[in-house]
Each structure stands twice: as structure tokens, then as C-alpha cells.
N, C-alpha and C. Protein backbone atom coordinates (compact mmCIF):
# COMPACT_ATOMS: atom_id res chain seq x y z
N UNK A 1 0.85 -1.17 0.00
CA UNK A 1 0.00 0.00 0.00
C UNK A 1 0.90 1.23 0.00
N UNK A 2 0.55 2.28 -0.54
CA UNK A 2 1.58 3.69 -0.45
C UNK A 2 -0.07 4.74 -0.19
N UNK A 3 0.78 5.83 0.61
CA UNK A 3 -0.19 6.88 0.92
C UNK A 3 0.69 7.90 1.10
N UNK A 4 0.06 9.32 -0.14
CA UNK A 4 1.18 10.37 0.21
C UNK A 4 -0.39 11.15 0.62
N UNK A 5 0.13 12.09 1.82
CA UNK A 5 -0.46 12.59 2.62
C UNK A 5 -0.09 14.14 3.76
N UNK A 6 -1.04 15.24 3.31
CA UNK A 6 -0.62 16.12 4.08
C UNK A 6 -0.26 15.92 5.63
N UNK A 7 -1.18 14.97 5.94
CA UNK A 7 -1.88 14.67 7.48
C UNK A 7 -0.56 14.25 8.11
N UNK A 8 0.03 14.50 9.47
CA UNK A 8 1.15 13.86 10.21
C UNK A 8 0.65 12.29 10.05
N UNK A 9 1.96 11.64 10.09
CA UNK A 9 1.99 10.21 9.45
C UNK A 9 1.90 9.50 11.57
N UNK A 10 1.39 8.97 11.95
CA UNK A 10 0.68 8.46 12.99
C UNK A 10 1.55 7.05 13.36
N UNK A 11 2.45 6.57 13.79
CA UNK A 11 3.17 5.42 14.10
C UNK A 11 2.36 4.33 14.47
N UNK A 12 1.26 4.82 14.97
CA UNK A 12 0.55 3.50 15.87
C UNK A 12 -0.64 2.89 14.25
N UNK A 13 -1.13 3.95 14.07
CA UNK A 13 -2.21 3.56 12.52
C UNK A 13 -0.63 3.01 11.58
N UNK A 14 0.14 3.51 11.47
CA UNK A 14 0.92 2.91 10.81
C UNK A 14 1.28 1.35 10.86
N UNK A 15 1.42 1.09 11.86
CA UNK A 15 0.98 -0.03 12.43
C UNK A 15 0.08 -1.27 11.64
N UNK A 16 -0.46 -0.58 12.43
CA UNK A 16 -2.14 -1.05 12.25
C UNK A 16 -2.50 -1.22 10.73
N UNK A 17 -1.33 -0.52 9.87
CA UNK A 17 -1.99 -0.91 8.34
C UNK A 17 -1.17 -1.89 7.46
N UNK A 18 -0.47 -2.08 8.15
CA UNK A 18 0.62 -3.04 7.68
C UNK A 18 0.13 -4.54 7.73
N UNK A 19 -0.33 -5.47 6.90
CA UNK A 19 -0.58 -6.90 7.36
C UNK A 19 0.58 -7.89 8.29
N UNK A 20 0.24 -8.16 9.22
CA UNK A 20 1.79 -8.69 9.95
C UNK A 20 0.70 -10.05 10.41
N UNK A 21 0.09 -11.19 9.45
CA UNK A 21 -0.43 -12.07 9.60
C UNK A 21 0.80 -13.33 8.77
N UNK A 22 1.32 -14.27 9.50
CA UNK A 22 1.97 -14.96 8.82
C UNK A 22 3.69 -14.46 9.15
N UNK A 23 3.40 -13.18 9.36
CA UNK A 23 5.03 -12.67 9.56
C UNK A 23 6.26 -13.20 10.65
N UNK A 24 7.19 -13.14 10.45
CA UNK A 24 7.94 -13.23 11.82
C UNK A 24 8.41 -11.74 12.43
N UNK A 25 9.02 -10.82 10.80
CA UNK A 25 9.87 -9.19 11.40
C UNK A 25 8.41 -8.52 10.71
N UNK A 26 8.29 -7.42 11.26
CA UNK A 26 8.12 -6.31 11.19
C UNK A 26 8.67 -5.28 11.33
N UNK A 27 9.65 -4.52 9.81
CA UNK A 27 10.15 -3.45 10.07
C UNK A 27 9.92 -2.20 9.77
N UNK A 28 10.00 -0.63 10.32
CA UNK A 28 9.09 0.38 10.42
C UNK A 28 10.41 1.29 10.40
N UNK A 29 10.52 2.37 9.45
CA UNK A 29 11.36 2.93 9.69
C UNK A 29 11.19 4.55 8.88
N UNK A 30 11.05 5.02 9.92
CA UNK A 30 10.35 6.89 9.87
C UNK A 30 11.74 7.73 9.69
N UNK A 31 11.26 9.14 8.31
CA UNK A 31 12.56 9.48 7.89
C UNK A 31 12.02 11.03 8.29
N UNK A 32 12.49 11.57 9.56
CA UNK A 32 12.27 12.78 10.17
C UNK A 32 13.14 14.03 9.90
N UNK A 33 12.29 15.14 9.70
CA UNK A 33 13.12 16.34 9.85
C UNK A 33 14.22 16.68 10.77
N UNK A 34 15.71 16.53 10.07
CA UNK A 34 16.77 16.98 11.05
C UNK A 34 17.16 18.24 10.85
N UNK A 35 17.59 18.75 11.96
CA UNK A 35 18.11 20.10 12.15
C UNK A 35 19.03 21.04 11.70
N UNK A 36 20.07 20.08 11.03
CA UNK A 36 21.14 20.81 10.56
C UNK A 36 21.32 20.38 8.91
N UNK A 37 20.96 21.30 7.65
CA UNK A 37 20.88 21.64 6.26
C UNK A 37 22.08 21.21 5.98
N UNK A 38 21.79 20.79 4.59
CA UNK A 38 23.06 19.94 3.76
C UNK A 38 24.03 21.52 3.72
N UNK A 39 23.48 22.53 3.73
CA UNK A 39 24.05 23.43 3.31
C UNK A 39 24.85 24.57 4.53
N UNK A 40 24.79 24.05 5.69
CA UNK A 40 25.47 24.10 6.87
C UNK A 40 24.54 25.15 8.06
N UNK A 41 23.25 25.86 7.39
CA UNK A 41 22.22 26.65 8.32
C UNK A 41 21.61 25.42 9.43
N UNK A 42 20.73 25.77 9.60
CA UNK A 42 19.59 25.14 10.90
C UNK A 42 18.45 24.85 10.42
N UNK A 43 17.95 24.09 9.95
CA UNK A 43 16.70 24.12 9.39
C UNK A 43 15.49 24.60 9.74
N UNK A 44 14.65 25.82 9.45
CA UNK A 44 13.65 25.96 10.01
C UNK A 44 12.38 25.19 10.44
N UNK A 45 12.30 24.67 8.54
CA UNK A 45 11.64 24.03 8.12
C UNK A 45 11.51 23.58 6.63
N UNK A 46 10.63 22.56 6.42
CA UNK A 46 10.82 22.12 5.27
C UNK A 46 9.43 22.09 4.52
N UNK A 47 9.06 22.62 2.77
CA UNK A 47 8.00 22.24 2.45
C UNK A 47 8.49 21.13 1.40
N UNK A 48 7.41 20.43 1.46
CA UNK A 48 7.21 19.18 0.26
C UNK A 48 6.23 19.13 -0.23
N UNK A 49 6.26 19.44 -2.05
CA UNK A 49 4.45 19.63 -2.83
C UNK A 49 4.95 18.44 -3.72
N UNK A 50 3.98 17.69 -3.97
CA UNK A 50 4.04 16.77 -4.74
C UNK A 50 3.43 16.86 -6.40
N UNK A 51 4.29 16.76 -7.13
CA UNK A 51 4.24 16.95 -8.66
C UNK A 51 4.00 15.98 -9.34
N UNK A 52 3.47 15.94 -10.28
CA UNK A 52 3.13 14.76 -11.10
C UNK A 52 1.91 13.70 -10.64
N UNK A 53 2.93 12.32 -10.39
CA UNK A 53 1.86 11.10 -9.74
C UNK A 53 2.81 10.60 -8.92
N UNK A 54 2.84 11.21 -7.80
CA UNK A 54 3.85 10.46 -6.48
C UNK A 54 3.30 9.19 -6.19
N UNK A 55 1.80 8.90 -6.16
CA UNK A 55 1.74 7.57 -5.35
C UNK A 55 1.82 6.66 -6.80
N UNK A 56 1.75 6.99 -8.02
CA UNK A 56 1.94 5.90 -8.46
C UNK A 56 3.50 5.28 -8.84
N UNK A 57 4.35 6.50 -8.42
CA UNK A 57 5.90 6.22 -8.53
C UNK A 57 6.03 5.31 -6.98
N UNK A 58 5.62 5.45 -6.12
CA UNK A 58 5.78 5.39 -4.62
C UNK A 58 5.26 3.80 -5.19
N UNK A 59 3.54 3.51 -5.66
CA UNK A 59 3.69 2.07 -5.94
C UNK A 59 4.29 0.92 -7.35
N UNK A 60 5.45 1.74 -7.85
CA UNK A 60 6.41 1.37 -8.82
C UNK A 60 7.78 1.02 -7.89
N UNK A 61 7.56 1.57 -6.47
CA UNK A 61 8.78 0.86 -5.60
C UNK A 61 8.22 0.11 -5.01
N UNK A 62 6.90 -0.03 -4.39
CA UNK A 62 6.46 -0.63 -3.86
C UNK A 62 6.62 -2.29 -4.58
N UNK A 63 5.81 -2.40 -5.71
CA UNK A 63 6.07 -3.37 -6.42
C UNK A 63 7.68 -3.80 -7.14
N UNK A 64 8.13 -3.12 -7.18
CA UNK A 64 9.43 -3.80 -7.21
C UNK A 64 10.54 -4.09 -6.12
N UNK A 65 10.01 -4.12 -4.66
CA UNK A 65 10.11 -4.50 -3.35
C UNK A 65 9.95 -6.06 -3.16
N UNK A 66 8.78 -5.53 -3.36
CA UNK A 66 7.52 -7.19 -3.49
C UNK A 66 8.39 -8.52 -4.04
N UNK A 67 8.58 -8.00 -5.70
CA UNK A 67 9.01 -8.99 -6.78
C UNK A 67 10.83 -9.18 -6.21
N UNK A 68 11.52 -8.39 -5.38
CA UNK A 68 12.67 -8.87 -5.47
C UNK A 68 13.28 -9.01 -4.00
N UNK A 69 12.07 -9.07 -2.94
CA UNK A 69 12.48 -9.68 -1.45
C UNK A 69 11.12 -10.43 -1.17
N UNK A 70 11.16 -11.57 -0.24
CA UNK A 70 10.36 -12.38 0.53
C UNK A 70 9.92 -11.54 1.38
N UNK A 71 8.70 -10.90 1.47
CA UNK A 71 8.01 -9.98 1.85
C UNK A 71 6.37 -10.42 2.00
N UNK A 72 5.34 -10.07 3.21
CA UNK A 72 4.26 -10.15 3.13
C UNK A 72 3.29 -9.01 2.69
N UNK A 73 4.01 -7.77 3.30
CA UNK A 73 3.27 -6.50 3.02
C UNK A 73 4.75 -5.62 3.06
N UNK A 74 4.66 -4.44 2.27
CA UNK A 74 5.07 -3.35 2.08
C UNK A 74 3.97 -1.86 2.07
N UNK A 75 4.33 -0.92 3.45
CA UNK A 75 3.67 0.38 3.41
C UNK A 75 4.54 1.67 2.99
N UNK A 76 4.26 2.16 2.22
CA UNK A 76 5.22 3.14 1.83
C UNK A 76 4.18 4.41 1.99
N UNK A 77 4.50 5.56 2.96
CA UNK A 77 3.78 7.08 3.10
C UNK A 77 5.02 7.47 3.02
N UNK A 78 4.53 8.97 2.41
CA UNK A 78 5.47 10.09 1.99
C UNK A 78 4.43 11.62 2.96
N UNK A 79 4.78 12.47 3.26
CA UNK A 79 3.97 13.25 4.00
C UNK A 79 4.22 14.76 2.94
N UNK A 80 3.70 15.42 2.31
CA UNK A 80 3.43 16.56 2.28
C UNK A 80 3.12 17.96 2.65
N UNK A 81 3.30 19.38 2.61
CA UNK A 81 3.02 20.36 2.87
C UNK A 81 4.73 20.84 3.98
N UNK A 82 4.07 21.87 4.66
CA UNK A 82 5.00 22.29 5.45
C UNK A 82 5.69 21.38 7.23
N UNK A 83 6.86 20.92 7.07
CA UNK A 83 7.00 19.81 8.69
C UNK A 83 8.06 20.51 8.81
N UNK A 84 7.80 21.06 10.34
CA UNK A 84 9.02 21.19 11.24
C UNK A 84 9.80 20.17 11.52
N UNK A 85 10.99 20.74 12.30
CA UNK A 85 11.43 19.65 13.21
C UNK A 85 11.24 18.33 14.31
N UNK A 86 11.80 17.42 13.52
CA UNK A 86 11.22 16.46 14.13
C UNK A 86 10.26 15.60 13.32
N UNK A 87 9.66 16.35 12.57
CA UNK A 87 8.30 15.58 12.21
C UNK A 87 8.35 14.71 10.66
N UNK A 88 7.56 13.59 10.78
CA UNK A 88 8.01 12.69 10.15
C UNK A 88 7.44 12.90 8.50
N UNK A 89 9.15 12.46 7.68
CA UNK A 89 8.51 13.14 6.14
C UNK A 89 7.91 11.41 5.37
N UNK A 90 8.66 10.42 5.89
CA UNK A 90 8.13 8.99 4.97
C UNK A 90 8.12 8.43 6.34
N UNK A 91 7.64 6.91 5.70
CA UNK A 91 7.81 5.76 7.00
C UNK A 91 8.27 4.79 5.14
N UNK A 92 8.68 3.82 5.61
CA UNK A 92 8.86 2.75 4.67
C UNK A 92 8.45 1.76 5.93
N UNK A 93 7.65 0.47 5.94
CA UNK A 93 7.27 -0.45 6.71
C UNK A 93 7.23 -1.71 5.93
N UNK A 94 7.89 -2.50 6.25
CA UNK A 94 7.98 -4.00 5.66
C UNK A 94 7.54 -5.39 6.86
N UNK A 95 6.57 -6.08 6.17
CA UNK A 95 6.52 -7.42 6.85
C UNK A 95 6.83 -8.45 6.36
N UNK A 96 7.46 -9.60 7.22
CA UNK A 96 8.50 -10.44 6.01
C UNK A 96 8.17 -11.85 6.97
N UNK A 97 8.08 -13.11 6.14
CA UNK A 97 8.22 -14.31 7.58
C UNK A 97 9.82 -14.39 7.88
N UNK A 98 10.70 -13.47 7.38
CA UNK A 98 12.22 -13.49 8.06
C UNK A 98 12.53 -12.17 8.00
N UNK A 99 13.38 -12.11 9.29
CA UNK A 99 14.35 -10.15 9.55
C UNK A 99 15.57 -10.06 8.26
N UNK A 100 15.82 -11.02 7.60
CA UNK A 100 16.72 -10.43 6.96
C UNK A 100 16.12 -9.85 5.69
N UNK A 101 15.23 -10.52 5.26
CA UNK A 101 14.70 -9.67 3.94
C UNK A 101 13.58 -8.71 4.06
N UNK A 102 13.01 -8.40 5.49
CA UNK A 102 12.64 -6.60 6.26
C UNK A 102 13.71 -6.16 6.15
N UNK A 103 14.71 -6.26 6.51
CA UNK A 103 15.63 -5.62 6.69
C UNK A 103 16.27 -4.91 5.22
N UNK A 104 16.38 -6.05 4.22
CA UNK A 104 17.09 -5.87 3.20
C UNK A 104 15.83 -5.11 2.38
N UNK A 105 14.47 -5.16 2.20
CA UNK A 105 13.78 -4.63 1.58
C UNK A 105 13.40 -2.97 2.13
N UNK A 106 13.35 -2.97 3.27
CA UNK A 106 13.43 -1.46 4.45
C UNK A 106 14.38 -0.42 3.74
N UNK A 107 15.31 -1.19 3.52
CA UNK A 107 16.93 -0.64 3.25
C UNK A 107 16.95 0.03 1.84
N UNK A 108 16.19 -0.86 0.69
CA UNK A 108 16.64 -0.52 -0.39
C UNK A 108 15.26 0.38 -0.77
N UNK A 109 13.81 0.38 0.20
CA UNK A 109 13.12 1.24 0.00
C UNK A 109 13.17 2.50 0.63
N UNK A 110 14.13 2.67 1.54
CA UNK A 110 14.07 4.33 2.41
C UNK A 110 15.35 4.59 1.28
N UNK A 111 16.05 3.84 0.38
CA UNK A 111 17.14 4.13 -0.99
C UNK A 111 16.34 5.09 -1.88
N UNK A 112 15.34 4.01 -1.99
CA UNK A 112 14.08 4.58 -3.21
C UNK A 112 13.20 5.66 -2.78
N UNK A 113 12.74 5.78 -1.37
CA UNK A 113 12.05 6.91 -1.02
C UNK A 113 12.66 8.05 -1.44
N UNK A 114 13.77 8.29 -0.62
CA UNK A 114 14.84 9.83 -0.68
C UNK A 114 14.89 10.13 -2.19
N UNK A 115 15.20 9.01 -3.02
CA UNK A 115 15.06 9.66 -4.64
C UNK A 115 13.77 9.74 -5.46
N UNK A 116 12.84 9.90 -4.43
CA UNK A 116 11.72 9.69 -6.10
C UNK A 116 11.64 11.36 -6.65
N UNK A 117 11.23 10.91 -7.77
CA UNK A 117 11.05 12.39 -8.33
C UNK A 117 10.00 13.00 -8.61
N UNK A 118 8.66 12.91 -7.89
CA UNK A 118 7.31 13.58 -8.20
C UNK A 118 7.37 14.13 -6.89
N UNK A 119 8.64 14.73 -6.06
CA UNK A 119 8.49 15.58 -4.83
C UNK A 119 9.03 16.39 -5.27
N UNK A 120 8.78 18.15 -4.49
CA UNK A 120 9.72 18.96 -4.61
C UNK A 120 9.70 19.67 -3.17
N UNK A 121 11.14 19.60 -2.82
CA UNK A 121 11.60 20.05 -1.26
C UNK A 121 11.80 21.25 -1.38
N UNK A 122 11.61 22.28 -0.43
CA UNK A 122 12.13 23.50 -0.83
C UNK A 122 12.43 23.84 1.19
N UNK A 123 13.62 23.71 1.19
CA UNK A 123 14.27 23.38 2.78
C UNK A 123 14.24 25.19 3.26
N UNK A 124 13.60 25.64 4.09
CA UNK A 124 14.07 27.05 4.75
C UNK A 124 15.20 26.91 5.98
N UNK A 125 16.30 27.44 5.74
CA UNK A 125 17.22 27.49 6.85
C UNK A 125 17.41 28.72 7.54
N UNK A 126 17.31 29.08 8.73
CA UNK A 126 17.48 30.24 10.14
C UNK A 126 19.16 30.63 9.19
């Protein structure tokens, strides 16, 4: 499933939407606003507008997750609009009946999150 979404992304519903029937790992891994800019300021804040068709690029990783790790479910959210500090911009969530291929599929989708290209960041730094 992928959901790009203005709304703060919720850890516990996150959860909760992931199928973890059959699974052994469940892995969950939230990619938050940090403080200090590639470009050496403080980050105020960050906006993210989404261009094009994000969720159908978002489920073009999704499905090629699927087809190349032992996986039960894959959740991929991306969050939109303006997030301070702290606050969470993706989650990538994988359920697997083994930790190594959550692990290995987690890995190569928070790869694929950071690059898709139907986002546009526009970072304000103090």
C-alpha cells in the first residue's frame, strides 16, 4: 500500500496498516526532519508539494520490493506540505516471515524513497 499525505503520518495507525499475519519481522522505519541543512544553516523548516503522480511512482517501488524480497506487506507514506522539526517526512514499513529480507527490503526502500522524483523540497534554513 503507499499513501502520500498532508496529514502527520501516525506510528501507531501505521501499524495497524501493515498486514503482519503470517510474519515473523516487522520493520518500520520513519525518515524525520533533522536540524542541521546539507548546506550548513539550521533548518527551520521544510516544504514538500508533490508533482506529477507520487503515489503511483511510490507504488512502482512498492512493487518492485515485493518482486525482489520475501516480503508479506510493504507500506510506503510520503507526508506533504510544510514539517518542522522532528516531524516525520516517509515511514517505509515491511513485513516479512524473516528479519533479513525486512531488513534488506526497508533498506533498499528508504534508498528509493529519498530519490523519487514527483516531490519537490524546498528546505528554509534560520
Amino acid at each position: 500500500m503507499v499513501v502520500v499525505t498532508a496529514e502527520p503520518i501516525n506510528p501507531a495507525k501505521a501499524y495497524g496498516m501493515i498486514n503482519t499475519e503470517s510474519t515473523g519481522s516487522v520493520l518500520l522505519h520513519y525518515a524525520v526532519v533533522k536540524p542541521l541543512a546539507g548546506e550548513g544553516g539550521t533548518t527551520s523548516y521544510i516544504d514538500f508539494t508533490a508533482n506529477n503522480d507520487t503515489k503511483a511512482e511510490l507504488q512502482e517501488i512498492a512493487d518492485r520490493l515485493c518482486t525482489e524480497h520475501t516480503v508479506s506487506d510493504i507500506l510506503l507514506m510520503r507526508r506533504t506540505g510544510r514539517l518542522g522539526l522532528g516531524d516525520i517526512i516517509s515511514l517505509v514499513a515491511v513485513s516479512s516471515p524473516n528479519s533479513e529480507d525486512a531488513f534488506e527490503a526497508c533498506k533498499k526502500g528508504l534508498g528509493c524513497i529519498r530519490k523519487i522524483k514527483n516531490i519537490i523540497k524546498v528546505e528554509v534554513c534560520d
